[in-house]
C-alpha atoms as a PDB file:
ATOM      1  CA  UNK A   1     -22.868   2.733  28.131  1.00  0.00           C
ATOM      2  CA  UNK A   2     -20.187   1.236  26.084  1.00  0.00           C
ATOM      3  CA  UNK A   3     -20.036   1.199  22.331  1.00  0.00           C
ATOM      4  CA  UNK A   4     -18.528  -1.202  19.954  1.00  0.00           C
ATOM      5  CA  UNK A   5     -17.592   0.128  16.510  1.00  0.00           C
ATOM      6  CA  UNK A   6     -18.812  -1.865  13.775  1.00  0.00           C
ATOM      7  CA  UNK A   7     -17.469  -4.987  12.421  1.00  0.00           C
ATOM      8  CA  UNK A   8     -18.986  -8.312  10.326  1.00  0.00           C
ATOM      9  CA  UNK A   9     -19.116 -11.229  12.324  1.00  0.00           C
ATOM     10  CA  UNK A  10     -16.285 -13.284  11.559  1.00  0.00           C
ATOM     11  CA  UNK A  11     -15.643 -16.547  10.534  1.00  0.00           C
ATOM     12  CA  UNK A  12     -15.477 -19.177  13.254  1.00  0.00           C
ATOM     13  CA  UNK A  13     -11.733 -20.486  11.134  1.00  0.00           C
ATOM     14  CA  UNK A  14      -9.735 -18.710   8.571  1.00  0.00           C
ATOM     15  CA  UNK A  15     -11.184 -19.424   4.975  1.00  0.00           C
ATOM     16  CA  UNK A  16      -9.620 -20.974   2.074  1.00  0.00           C
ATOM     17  CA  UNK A  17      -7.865 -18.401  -0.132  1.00  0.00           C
ATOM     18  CA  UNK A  18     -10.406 -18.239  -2.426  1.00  0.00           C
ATOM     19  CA  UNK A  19     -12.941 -17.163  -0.098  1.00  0.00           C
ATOM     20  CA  UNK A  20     -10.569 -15.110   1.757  1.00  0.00           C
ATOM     21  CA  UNK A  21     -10.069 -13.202  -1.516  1.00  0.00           C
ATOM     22  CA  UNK A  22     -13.638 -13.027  -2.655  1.00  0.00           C
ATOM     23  CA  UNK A  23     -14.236 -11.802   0.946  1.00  0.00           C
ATOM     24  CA  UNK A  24     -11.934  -8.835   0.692  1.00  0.00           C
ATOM     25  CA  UNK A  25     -13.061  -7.478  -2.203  1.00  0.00           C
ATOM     26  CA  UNK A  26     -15.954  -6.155  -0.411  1.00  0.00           C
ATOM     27  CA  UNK A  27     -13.502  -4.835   2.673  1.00  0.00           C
ATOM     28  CA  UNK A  28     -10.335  -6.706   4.248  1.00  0.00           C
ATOM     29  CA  UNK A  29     -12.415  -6.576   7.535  1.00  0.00           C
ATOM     30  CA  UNK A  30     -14.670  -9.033   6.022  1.00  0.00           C
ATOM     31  CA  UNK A  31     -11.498 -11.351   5.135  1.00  0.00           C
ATOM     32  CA  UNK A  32     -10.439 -11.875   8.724  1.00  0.00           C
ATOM     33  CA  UNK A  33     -11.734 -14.411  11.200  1.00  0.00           C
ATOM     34  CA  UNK A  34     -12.663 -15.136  14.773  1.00  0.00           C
ATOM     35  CA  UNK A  35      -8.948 -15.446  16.317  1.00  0.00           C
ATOM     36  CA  UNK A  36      -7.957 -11.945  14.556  1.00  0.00           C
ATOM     37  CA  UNK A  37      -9.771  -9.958  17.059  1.00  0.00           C
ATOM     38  CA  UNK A  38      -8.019 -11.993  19.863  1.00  0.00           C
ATOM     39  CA  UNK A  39      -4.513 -12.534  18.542  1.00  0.00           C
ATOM     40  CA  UNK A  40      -2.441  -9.758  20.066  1.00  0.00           C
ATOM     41  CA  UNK A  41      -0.099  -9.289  16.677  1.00  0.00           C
ATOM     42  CA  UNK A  42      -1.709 -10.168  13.119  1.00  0.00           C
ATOM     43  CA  UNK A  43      -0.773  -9.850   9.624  1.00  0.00           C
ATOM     44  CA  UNK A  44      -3.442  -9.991   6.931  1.00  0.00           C
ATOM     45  CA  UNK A  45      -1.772  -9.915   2.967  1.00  0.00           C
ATOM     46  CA  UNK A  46      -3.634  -7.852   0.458  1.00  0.00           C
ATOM     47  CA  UNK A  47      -3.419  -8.214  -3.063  1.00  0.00           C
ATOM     48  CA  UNK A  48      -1.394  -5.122  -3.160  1.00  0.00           C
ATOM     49  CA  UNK A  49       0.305  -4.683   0.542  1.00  0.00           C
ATOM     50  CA  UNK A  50       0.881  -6.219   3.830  1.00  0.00           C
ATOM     51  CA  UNK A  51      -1.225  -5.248   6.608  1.00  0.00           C
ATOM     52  CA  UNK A  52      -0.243  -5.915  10.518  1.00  0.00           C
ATOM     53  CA  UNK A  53      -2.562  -6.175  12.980  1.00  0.00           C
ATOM     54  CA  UNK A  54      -1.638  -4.457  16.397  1.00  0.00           C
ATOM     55  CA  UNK A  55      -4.024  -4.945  19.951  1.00  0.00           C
ATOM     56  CA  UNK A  56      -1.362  -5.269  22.125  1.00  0.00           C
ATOM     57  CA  UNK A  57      -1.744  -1.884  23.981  1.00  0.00           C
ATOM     58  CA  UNK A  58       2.180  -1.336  24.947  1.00  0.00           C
ATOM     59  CA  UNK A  59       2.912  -2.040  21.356  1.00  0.00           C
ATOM     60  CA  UNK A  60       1.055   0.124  19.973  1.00  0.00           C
ATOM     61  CA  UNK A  61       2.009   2.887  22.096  1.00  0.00           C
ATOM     62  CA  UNK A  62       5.703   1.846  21.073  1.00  0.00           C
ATOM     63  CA  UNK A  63       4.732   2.612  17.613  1.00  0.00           C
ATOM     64  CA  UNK A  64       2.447   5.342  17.806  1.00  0.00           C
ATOM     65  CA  UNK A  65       4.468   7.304  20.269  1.00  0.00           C
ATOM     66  CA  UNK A  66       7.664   6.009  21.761  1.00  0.00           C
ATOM     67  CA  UNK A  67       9.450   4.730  18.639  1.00  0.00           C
ATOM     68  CA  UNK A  68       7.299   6.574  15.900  1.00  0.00           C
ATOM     69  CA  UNK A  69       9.888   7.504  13.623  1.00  0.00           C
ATOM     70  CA  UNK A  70      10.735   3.825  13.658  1.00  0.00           C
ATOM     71  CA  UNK A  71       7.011   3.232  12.241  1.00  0.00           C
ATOM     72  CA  UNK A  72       5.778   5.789   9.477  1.00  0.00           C
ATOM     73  CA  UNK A  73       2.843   5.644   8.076  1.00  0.00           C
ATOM     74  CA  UNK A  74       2.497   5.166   4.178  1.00  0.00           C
ATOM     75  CA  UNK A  75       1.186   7.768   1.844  1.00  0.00           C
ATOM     76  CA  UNK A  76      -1.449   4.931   1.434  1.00  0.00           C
ATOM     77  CA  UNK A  77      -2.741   4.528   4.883  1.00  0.00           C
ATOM     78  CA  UNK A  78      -2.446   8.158   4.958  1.00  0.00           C
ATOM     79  CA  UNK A  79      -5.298   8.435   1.389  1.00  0.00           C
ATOM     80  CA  UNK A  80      -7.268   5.413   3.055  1.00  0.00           C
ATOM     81  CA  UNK A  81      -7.750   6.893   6.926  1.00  0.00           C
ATOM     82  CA  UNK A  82      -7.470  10.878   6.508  1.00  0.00           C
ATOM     83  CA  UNK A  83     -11.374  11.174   4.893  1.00  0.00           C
ATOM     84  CA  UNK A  84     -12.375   9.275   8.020  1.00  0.00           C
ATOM     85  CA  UNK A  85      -9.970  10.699  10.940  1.00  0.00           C
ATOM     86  CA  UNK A  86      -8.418  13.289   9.131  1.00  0.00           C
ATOM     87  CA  UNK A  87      -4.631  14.527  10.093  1.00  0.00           C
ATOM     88  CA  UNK A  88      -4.470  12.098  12.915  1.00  0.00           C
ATOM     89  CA  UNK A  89      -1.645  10.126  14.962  1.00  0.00           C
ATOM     90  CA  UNK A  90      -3.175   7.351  12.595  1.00  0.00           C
ATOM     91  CA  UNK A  91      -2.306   9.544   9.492  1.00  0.00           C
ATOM     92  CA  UNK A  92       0.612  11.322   9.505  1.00  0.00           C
ATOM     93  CA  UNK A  93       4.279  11.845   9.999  1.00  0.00           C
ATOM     94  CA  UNK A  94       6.956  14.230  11.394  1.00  0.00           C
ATOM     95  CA  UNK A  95       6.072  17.565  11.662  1.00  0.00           C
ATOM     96  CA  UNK A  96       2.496  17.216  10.846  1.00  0.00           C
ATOM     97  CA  UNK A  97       2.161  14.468  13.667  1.00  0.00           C
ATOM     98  CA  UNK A  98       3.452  16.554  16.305  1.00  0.00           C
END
């Protein structure tokens, strides 16, 4: 059986910026559109920091393993992810990562 986390249905085109704003308000996941799911690099903009999008699978092993120090996480994505996956390749740096 295969399971597919949770996301909202997205929008069959990208939304004005008003929208897109009022959109992410409620979660930035709500703010992207049908083609973001496809696209094998993204970048969404916040109000308060750039986000990139990553589904290319040799990429993201670049990142995440291969050239990692290349890539650190912010103390941000660090307050955002850790209640969810705690002190995770997705959360941390250095020492702590190893």
């Amino acid at each position: 059986m295969s399971e597919c986390p949770f996301f909202p249905k997205p929008y069959k085109n990208k939304a004005s910026t008003l929208l897109t704003f009022l959109l992410k308000r409620r979660s930035w996941l709500d703010g992207l559109y049908e083609r973001s799911y496809k696209m094998q690099t993204g970048y969404v903009k916040m109000p308060n920091f750039d986000l990139y999008v990553i589904n290319d699978t040799k990429e993201v092993k670049r990142m995440m393993v291969d050239e990692v120090r290349e890539f650190p996480k912010s103390a941000f994505l660090h307050e955002l992810l850790s209640p969810l996956l705690g002190e995770s390749i997705f959360t941390t740096n250095g020492e702590v990562w190893k």
